[in-house]
N, C-alpha and C. Protein backbone atom coordinates (compact mmCIF):
# COMPACT_ATOMS: atom_id res chain seq x y z
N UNK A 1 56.72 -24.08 74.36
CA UNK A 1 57.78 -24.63 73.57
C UNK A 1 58.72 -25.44 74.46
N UNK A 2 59.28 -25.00 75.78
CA UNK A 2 60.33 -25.94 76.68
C UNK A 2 59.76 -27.10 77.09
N UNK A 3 58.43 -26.34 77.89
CA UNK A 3 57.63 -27.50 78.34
C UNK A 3 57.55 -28.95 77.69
N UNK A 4 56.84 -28.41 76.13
CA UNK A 4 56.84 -29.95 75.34
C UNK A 4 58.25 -30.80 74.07
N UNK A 5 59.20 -29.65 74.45
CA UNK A 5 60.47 -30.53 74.11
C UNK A 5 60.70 -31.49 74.58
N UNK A 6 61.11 -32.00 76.31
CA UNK A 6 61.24 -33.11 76.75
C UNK A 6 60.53 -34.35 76.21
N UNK A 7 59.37 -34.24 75.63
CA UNK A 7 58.28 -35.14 75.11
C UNK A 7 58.62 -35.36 73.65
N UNK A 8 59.56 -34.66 73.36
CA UNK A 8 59.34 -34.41 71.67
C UNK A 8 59.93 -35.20 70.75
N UNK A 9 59.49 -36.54 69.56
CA UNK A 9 60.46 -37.64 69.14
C UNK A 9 61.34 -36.56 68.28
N UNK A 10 62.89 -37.20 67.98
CA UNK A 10 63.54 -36.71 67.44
C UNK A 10 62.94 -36.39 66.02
N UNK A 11 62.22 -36.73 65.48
CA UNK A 11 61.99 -36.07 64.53
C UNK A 11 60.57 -35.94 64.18
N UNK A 12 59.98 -35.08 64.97
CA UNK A 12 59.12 -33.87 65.59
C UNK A 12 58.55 -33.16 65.05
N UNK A 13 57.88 -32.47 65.08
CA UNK A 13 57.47 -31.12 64.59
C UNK A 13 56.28 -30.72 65.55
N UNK A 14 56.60 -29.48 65.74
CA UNK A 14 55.42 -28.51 66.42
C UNK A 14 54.89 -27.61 65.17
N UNK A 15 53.92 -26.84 65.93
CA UNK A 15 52.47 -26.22 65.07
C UNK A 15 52.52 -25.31 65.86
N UNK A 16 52.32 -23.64 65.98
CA UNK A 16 52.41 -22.65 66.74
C UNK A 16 50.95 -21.66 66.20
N UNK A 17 49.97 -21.54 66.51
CA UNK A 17 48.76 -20.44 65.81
C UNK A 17 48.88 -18.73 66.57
N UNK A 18 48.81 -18.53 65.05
CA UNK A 18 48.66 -16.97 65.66
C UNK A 18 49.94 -16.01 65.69
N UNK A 19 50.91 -16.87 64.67
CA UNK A 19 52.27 -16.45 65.43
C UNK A 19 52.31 -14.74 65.20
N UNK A 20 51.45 -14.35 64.27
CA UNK A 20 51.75 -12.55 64.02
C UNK A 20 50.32 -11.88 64.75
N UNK A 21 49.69 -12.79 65.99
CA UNK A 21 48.90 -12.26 66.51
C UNK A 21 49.32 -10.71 67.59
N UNK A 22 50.36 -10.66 67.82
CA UNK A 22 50.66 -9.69 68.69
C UNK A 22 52.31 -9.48 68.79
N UNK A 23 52.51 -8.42 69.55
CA UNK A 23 54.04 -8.48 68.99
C UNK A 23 54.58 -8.94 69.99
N UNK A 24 54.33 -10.04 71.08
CA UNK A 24 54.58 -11.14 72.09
C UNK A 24 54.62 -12.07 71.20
N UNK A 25 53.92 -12.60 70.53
CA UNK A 25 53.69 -13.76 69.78
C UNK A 25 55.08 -13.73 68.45
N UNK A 26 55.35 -13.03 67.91
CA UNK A 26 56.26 -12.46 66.91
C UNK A 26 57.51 -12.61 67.49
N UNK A 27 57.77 -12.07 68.73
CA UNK A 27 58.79 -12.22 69.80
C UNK A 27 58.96 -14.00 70.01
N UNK A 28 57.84 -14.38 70.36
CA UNK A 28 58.22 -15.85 70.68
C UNK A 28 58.68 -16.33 69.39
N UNK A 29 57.61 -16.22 68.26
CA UNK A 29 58.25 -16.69 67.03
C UNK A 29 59.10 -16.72 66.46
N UNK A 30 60.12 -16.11 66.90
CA UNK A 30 61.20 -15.57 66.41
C UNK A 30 62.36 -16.12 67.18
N UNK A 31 61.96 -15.99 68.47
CA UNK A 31 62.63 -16.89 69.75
C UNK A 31 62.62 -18.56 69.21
N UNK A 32 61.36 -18.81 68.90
CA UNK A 32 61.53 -20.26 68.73
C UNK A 32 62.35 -20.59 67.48
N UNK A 33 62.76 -19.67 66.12
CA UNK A 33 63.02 -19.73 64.90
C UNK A 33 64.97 -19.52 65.06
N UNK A 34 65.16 -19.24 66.11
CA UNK A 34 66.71 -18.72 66.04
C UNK A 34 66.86 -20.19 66.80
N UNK A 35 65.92 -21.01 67.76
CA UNK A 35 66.74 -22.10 68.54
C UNK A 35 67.56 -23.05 67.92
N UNK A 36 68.85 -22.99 68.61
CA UNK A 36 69.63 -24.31 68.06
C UNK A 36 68.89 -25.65 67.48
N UNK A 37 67.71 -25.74 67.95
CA UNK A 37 67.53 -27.40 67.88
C UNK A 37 65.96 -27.17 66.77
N UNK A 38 65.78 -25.93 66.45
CA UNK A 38 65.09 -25.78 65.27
C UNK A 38 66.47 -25.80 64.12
N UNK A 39 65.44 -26.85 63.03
CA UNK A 39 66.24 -27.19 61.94
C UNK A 39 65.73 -26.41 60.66
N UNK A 40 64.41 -26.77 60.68
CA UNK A 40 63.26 -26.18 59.78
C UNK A 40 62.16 -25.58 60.36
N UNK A 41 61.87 -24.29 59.96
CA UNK A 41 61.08 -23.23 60.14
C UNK A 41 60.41 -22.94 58.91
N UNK A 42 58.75 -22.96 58.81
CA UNK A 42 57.82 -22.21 57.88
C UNK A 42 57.36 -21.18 58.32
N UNK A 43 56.90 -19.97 58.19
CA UNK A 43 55.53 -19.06 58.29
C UNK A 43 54.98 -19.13 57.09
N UNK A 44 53.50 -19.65 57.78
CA UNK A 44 52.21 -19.87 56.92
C UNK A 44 51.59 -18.44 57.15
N UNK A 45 51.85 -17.38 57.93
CA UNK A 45 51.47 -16.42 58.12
C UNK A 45 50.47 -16.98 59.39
N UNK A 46 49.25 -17.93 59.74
CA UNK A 46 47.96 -17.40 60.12
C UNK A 46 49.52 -19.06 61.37
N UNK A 47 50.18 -19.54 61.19
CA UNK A 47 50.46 -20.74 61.91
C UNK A 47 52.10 -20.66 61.62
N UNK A 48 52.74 -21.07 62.35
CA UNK A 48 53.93 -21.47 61.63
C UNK A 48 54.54 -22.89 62.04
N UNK A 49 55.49 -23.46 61.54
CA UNK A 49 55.68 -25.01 61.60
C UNK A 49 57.16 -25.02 61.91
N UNK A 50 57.45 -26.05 63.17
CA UNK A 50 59.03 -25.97 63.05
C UNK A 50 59.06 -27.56 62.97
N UNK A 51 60.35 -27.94 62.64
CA UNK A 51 60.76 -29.31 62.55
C UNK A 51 62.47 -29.30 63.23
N UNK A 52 62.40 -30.44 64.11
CA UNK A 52 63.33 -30.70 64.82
C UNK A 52 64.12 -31.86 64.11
N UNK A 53 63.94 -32.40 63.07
CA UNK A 53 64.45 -33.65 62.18
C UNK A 53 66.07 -32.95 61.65
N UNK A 54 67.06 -34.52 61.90
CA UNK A 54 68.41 -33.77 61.94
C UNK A 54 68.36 -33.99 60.10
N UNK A 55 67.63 -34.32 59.05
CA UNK A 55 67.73 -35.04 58.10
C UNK A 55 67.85 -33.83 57.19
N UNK A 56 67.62 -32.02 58.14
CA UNK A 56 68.01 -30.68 57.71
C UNK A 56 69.10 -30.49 58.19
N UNK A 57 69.91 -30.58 57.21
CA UNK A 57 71.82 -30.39 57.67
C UNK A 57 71.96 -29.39 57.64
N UNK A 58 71.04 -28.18 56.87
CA UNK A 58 71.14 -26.53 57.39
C UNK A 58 69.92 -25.97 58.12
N UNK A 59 70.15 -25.17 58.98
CA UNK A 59 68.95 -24.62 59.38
C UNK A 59 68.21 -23.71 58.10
N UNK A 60 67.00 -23.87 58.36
CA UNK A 60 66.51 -23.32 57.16
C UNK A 60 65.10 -22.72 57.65
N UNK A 61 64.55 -21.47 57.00
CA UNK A 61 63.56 -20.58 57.39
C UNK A 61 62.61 -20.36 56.54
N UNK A 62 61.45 -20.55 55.75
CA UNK A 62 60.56 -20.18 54.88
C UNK A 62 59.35 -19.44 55.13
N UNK A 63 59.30 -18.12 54.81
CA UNK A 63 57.70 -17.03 54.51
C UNK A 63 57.13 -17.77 52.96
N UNK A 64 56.30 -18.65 53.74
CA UNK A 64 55.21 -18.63 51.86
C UNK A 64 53.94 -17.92 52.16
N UNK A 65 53.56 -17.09 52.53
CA UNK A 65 53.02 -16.02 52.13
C UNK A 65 52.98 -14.82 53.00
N UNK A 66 53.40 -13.68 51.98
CA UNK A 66 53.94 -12.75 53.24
C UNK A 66 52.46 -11.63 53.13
N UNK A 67 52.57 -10.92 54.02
CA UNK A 67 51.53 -9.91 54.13
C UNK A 67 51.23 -9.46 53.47
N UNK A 68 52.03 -8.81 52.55
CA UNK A 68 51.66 -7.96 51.24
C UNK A 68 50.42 -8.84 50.50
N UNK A 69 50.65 -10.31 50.62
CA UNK A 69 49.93 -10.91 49.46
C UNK A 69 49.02 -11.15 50.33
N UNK A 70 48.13 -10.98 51.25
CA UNK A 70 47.54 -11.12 51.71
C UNK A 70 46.22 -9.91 52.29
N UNK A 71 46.38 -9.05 51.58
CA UNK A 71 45.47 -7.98 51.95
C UNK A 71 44.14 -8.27 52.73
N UNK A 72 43.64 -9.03 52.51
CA UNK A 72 42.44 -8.99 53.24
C UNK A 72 43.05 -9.03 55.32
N UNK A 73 44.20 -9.68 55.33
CA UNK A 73 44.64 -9.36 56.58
C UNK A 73 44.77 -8.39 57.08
N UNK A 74 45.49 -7.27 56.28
CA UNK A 74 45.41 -5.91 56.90
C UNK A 74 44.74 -5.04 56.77
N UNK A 75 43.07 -5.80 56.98
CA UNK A 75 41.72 -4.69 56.98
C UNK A 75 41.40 -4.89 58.84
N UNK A 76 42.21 -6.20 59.33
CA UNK A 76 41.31 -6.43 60.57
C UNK A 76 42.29 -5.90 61.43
């Protein structure tokens, strides 16, 4: 995530996989979801999406699909 900020056009977006792969990954996700310069935050559950675009005048956070609805996830 620091690494490829310097590179990043102002209105950006990164792609993160795996974010509920481990509870390191959950940690980062979460790390990356509180940063000042995240505007917009999704969890897709299996990826999550941030956007650095100032054109979000609130920071804003979205789960569209949470675990529950997803059962076949919590067989593996």
């Amino acid at each position: 995530f620091e690494t490829c900020m310097p590179n990043l056009k102002p209105e950006g977006w990164m792609v993160f996989d795996d974010i509920h792969w481990s509870d390191d990954m959950e940690n980062a996700w979460k790390t990356i979801c509180a940063d000042e310069r995240v505007r917009l935050s999704i969890d897709c559950f299996d990826i999550g999406l941030v956007s650095f675009s100032k054109q979000f005048r609130e920071k804003q956070h979205y789960t569209l699909i949470p675990l529950r609805h997803k059962p076949w996830k919590a067989l593996f």
